[in-house]
Each structure stands twice: as C-alpha cells, then as structure tokens.
N, C-alpha and C. Protein backbone atom coordinates (compact mmCIF):
# COMPACT_ATOMS: atom_id res chain seq x y z
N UNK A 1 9.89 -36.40 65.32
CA UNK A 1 10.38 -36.11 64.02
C UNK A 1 10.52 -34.62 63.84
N UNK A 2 11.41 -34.18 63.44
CA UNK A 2 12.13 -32.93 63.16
C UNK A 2 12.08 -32.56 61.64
N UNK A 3 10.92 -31.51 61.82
CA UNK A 3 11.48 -31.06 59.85
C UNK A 3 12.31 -29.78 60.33
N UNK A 4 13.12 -29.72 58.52
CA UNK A 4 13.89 -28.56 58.52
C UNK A 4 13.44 -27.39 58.37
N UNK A 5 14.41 -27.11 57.62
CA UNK A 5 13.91 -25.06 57.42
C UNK A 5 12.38 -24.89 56.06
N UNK A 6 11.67 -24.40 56.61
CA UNK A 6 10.07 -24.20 56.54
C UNK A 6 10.13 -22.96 55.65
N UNK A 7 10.62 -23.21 53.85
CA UNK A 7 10.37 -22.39 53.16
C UNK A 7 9.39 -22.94 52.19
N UNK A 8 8.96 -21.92 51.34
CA UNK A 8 7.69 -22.19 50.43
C UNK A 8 8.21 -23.14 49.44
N UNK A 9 7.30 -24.12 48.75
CA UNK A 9 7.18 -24.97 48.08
C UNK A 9 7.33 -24.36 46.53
N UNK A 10 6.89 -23.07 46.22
CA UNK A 10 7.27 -22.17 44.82
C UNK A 10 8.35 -21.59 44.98
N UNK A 11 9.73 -22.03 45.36
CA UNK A 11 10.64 -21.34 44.78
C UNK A 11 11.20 -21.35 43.37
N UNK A 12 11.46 -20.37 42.72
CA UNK A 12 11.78 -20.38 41.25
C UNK A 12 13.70 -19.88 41.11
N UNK A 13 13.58 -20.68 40.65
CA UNK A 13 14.98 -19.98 41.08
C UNK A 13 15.64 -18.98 40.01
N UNK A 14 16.59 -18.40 39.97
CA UNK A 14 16.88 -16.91 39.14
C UNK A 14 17.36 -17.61 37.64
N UNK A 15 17.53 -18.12 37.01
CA UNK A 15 17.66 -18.97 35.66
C UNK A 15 16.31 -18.73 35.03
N UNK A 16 15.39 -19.58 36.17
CA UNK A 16 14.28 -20.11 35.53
C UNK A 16 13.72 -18.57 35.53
N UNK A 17 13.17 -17.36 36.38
CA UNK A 17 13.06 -15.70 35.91
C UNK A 17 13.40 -15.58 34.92
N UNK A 18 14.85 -15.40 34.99
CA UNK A 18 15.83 -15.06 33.61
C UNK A 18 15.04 -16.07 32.28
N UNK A 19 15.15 -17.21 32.24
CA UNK A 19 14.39 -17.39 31.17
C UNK A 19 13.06 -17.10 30.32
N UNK A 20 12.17 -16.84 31.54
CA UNK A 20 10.74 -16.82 31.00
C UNK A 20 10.35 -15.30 30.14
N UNK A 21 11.88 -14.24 31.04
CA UNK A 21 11.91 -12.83 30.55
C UNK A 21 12.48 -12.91 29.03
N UNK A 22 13.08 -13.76 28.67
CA UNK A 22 14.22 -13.93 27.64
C UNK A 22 13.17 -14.75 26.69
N UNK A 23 11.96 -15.51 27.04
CA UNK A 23 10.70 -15.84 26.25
C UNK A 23 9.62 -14.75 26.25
N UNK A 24 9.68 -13.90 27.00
CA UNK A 24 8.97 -12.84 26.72
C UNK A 24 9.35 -11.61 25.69
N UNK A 25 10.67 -11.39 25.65
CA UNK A 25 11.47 -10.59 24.84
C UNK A 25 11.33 -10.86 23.83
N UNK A 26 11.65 -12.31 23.26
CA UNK A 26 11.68 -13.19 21.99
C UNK A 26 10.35 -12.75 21.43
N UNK A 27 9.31 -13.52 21.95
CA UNK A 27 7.70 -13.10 21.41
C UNK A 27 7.44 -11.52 21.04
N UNK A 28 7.94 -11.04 21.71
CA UNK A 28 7.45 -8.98 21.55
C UNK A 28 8.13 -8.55 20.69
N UNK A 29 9.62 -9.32 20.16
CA UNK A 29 10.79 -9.01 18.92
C UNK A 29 9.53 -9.59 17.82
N UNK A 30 9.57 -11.15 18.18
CA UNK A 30 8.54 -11.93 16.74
C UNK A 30 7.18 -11.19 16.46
N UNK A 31 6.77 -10.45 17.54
CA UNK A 31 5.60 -9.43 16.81
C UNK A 31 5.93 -8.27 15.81
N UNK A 32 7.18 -7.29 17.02
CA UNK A 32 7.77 -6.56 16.08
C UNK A 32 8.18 -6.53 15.07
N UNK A 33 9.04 -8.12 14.20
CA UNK A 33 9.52 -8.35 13.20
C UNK A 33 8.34 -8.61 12.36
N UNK A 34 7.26 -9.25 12.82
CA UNK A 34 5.97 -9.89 11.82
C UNK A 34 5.19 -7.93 11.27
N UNK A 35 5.21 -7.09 11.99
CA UNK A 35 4.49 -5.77 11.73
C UNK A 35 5.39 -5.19 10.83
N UNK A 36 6.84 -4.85 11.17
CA UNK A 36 7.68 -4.29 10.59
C UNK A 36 7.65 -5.33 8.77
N UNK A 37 7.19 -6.11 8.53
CA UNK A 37 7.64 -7.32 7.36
C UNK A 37 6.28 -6.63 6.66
N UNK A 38 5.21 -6.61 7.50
CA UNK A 38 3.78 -6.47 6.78
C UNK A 38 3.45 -4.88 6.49
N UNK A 39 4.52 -4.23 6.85
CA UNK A 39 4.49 -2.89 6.39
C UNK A 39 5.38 -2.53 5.10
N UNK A 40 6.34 -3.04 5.46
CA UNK A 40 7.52 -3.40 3.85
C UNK A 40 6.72 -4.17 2.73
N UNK A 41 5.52 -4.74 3.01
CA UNK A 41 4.82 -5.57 2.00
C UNK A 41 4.24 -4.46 1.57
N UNK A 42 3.32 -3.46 2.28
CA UNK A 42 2.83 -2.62 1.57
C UNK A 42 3.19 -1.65 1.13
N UNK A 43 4.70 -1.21 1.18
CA UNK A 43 5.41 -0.25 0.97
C UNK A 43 6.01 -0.88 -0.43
N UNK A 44 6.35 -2.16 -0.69
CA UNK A 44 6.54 -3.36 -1.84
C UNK A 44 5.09 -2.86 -3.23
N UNK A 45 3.86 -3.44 -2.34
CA UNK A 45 2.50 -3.54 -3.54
C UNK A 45 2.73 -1.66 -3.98
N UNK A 46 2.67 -0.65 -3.65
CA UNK A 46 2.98 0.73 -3.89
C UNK A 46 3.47 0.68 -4.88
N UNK A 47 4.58 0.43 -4.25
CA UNK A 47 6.07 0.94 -5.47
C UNK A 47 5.51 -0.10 -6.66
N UNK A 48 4.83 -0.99 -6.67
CA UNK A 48 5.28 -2.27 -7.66
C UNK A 48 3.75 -1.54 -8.49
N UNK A 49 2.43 -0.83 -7.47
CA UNK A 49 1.44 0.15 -8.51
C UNK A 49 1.63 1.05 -9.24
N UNK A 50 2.82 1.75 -8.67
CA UNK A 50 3.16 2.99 -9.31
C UNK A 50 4.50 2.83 -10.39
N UNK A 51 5.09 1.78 -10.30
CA UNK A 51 5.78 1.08 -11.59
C UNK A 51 5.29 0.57 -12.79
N UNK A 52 4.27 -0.52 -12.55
CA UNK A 52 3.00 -0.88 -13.32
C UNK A 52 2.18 -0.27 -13.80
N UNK A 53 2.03 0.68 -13.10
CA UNK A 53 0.76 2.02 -13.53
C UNK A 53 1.10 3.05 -14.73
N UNK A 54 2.96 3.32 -14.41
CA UNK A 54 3.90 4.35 -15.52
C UNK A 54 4.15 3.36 -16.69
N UNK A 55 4.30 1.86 -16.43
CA UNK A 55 4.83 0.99 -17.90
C UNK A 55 3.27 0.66 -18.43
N UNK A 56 2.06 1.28 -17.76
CA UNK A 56 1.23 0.70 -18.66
C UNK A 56 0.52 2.08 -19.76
N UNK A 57 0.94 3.20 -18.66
CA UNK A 57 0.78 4.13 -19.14
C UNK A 57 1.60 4.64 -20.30
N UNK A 58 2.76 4.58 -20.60
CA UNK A 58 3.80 4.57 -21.15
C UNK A 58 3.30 3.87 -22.66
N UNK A 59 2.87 2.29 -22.49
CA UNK A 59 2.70 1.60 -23.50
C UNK A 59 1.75 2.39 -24.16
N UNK A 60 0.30 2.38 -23.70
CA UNK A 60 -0.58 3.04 -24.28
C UNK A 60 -0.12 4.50 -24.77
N UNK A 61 0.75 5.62 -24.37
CA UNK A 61 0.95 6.75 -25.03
C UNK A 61 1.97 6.27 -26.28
N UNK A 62 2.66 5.30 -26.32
CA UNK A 62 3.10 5.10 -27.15
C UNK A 62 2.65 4.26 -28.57
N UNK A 63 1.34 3.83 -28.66
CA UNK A 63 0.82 3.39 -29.44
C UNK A 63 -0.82 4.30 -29.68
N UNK A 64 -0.75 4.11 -31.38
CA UNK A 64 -1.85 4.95 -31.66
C UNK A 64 -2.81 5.41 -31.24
N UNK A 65 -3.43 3.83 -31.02
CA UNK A 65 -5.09 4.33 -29.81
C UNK A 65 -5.49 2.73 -29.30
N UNK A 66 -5.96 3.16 -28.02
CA UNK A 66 -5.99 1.99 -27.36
C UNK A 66 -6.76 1.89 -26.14
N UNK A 67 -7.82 0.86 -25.62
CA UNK A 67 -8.61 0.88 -25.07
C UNK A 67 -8.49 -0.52 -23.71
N UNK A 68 -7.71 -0.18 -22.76
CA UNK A 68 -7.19 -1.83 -22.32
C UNK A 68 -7.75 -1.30 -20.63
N UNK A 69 -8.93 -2.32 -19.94
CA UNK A 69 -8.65 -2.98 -18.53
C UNK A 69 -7.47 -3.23 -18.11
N UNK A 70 -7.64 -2.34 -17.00
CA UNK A 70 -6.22 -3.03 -16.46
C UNK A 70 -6.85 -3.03 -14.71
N UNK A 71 -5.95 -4.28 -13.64
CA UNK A 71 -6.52 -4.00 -12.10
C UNK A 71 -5.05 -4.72 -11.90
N UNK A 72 -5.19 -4.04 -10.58
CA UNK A 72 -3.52 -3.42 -10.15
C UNK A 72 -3.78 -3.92 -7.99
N UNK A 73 -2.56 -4.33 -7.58
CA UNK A 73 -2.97 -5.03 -6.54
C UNK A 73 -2.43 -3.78 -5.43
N UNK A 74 -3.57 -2.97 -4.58
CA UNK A 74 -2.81 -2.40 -3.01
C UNK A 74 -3.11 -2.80 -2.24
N UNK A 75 -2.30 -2.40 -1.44
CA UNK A 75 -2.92 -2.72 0.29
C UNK A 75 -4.26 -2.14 0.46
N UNK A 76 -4.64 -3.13 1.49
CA UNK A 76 -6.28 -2.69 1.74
C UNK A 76 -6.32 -1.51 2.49
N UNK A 77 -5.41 -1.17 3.57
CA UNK A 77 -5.21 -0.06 4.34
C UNK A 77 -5.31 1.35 3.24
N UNK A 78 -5.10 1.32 1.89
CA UNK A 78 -5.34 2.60 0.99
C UNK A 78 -7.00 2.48 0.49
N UNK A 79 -7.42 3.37 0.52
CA UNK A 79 -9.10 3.64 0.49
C UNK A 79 -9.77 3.86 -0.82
N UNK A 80 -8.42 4.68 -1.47
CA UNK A 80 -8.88 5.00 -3.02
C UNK A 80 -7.80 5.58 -3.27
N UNK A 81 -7.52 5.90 -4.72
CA UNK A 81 -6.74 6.76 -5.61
C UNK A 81 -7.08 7.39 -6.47
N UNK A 82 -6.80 9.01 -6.13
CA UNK A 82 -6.98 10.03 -6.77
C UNK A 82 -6.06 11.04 -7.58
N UNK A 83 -7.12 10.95 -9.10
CA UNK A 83 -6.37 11.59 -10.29
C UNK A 83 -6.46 13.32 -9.80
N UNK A 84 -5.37 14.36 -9.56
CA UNK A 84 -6.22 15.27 -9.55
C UNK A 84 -5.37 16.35 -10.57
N UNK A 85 -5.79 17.65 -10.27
CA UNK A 85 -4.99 18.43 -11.32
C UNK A 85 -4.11 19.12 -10.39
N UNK A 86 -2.75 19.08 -10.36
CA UNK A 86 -1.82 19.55 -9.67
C UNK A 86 -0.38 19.69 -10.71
N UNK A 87 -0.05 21.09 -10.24
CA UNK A 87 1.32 21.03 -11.19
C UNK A 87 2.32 19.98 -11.01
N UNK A 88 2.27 19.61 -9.50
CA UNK A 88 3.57 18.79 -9.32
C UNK A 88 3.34 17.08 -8.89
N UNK A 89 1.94 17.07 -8.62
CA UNK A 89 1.53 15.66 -8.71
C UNK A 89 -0.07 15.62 -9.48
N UNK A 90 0.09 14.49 -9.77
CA UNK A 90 -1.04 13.70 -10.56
C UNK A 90 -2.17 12.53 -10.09
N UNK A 91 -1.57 11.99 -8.69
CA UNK A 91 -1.75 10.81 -8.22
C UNK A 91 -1.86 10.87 -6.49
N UNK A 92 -2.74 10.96 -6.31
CA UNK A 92 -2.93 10.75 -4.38
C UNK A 92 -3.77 9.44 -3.97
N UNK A 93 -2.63 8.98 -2.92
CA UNK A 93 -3.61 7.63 -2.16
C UNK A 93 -3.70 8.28 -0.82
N UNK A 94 -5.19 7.41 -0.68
CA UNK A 94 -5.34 7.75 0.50
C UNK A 94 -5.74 6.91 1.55
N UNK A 95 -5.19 6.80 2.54
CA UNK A 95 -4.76 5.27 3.53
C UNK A 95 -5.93 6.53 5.17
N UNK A 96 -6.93 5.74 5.56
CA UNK A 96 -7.20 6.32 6.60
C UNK A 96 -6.26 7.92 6.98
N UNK A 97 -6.86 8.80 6.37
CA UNK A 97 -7.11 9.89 6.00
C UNK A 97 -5.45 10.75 5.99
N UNK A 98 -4.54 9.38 5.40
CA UNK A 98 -3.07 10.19 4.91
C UNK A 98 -2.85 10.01 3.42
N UNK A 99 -2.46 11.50 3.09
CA UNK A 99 -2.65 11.15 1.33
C UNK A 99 -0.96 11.45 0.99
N UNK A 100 -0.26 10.47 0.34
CA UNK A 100 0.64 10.69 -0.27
C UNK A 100 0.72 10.89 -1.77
N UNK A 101 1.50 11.92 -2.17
CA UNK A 101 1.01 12.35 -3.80
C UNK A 101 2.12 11.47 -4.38
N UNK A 102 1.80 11.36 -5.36
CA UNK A 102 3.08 10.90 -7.14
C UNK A 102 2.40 11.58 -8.18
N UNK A 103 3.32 11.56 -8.74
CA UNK A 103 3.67 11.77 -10.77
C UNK A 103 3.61 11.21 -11.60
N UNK A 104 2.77 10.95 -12.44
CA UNK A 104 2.37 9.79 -13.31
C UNK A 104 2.34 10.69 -14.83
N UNK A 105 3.60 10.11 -15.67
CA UNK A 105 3.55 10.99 -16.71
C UNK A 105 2.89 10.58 -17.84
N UNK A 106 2.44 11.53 -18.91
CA UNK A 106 1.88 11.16 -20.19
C UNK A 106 0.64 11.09 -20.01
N UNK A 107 -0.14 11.49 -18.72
CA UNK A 107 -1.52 11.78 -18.29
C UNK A 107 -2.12 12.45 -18.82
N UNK A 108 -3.76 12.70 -19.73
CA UNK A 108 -4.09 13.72 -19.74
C UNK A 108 -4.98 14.18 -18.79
N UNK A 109 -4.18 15.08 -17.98
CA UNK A 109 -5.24 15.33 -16.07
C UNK A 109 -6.15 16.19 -16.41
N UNK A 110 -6.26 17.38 -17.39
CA UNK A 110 -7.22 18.36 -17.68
C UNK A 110 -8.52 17.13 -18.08
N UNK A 111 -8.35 15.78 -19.18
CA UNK A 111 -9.62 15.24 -19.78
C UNK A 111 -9.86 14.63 -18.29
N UNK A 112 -9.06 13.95 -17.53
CA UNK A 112 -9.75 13.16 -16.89
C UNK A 112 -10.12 13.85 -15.79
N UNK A 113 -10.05 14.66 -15.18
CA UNK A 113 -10.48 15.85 -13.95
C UNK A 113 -11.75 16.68 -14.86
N UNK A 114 -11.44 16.47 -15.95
CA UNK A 114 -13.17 17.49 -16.66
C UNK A 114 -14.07 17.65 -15.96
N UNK A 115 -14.97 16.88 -15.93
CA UNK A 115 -16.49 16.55 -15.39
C UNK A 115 -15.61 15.92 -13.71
N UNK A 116 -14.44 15.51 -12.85
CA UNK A 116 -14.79 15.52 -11.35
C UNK A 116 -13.28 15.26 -10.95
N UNK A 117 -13.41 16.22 -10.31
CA UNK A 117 -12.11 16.94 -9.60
C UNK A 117 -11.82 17.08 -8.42
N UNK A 118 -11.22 15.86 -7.58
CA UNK A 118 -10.23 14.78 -7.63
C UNK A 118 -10.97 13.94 -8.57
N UNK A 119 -10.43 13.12 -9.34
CA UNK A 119 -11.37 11.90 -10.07
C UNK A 119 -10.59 10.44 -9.11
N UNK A 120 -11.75 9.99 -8.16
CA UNK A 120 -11.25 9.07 -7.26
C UNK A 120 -11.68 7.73 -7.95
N UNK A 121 -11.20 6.56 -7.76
CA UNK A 121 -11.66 5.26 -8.69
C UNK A 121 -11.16 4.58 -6.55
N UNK A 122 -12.09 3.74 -6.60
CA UNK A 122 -12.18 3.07 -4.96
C UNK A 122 -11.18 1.72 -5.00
N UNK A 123 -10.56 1.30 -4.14
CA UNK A 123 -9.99 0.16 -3.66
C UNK A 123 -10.87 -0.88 -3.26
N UNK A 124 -11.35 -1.58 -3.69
CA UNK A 124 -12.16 -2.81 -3.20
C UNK A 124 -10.99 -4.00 -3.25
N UNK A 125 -10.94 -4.64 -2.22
CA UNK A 125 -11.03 -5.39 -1.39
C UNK A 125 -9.11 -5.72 -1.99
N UNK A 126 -8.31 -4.86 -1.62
CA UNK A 126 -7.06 -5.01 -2.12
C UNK A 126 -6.95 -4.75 -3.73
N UNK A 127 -7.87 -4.34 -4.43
CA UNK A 127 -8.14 -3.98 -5.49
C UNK A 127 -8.65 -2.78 -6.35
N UNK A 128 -7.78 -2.39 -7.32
CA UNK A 128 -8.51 -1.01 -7.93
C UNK A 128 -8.37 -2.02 -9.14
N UNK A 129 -9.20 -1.30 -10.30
CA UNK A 129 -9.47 -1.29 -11.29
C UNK A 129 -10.06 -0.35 -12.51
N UNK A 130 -9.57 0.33 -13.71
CA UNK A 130 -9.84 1.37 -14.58
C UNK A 130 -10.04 0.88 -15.40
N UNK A 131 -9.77 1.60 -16.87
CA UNK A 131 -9.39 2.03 -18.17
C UNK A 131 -8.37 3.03 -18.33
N UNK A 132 -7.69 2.86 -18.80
CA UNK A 132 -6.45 2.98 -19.84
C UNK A 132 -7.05 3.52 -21.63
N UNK A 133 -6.96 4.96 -21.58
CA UNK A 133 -7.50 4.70 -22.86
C UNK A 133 -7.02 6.06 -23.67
N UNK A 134 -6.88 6.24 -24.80
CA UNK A 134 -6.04 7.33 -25.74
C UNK A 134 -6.74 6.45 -26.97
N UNK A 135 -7.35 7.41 -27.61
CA UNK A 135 -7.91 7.40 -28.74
C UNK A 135 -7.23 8.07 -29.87
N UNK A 136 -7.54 7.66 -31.45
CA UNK A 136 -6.54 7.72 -32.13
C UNK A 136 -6.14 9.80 -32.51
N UNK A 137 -5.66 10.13 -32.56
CA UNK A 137 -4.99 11.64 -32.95
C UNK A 137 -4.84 12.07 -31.58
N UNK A 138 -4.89 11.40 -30.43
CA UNK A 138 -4.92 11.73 -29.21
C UNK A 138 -3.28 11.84 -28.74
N UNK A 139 -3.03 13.09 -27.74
CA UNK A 139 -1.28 12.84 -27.84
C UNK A 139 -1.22 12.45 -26.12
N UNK A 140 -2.21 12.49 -25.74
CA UNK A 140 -1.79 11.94 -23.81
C UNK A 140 -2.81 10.87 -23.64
N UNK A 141 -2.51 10.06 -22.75
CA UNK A 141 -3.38 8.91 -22.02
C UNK A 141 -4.77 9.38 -21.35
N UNK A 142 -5.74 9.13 -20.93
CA UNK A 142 -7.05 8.76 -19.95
C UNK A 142 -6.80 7.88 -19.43
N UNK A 143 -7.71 8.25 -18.21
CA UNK A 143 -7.81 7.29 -17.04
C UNK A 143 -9.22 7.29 -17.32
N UNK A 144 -10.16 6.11 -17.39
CA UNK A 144 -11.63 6.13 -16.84
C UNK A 144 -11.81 4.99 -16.04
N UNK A 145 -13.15 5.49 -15.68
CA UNK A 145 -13.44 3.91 -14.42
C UNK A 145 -14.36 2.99 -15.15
C-alpha cells in the first residue's frame, strides 16, 4: 500500500487566516467604539452639570431668597469640584490630577472662598451634592456644602 504526499494534518488554508484576522480587527474596533462611547458619556454628564448648575443658579439669583439642595450627576473619573476666586473662571474639576476651569455666573466667589480657598465640595460615588443659597437683600448666589 502506497500513501501519497506526506503533508501535515493542520493545514489552514488562506480564507480561513484571512478570516480569524478580520475577527480580530472587528473585536479591537468593538473595544475602540465601546471606550470612545464611554468617554462622550462623560463629556455628555459635564456639559449636562454645567448647564444644570447655570439654570439653577440663575433661578435662585433671580428670586428673592432661597435656600434649595440640589445633587447633580458626574463621572466618577472627576474627584471633586472647585469654587475658586479667579477673574476668568469660577469652577475647576478635577479628574486624576487634570483640572479643567468654567464660568459660572451670578456667583458670589468672594462669600463662598471667605473662610477656604479653593472651596472643594467631593464627588462621591458619581455624585456631588451642595446648597444653593442667596438670602433676602442679597444680590449674588452661595454655594455651601
């Protein structure tokens, strides 16, 4: 008995390569797309704090005097947010040790920097939480914790 030509039993042939690379590509895109989505989320909760934060601020300077809780949703990756006294910003977060500033108008930054300067209020667990408060003959907002 005569066998034939004596090649290995694992041949793969160039399709089946080509495919498994073309399932490897796919998966490393579906990571990339899942990181890139979960960074736009937190770039989303931001913008949607610092919108929420000016219409609540806003309300309260616009009414006499007023004393309202308010808790506001960030990403957990931000550590805290700080009131401080700056001519051109009012507002610093700080995400593992990068601080981006904003402007938060109708603040009064001199009362609330008084007694501690940055005045930081902490992020727990995707969560901050203050006071909102302007008392009556008062012409700018507070922040307290």
């Amino acid at each position: 008995m005569k066998r034939g030509n004596k090649t290995g039993q694992m041949q793969i042939s160039f399709g089946m390569i080509f495919s498994i690379i073309l399932v490897i590509v796919f998966i490393a895109a579906g990571f990339y797309a899942i990181k890139k989505f979960l960074d736009l989320q937190s770039t989303i909760q931001v913008s949607q704090f610092l919108q929420d934060l000016q219409t609540d601020v806003d309300k309260a300077w616009k009414s006499p005097e007023i004393s309202r809780n308010v808790k506001y949703v960030l990403p957990k990756k931000i550590t805290e947010i700080c009131f401080i006294d700056d001519e051109f910003e009012n507002l610093q977060f700080t995400a593992n040790s990068i601080v981006k500033g904003e402007m938060i108008e109708h603040l009064d930054i001199a009362k609330i920097t008084e007694e501690e300067d940055p005045f930081c209020i902490s992020n727990t667990d995707g969560k901050v939480q203050f006071t909102i408060v302007k008392d009556f003959g008062e012409v700018l907002v507070r922040i307290t914790k």
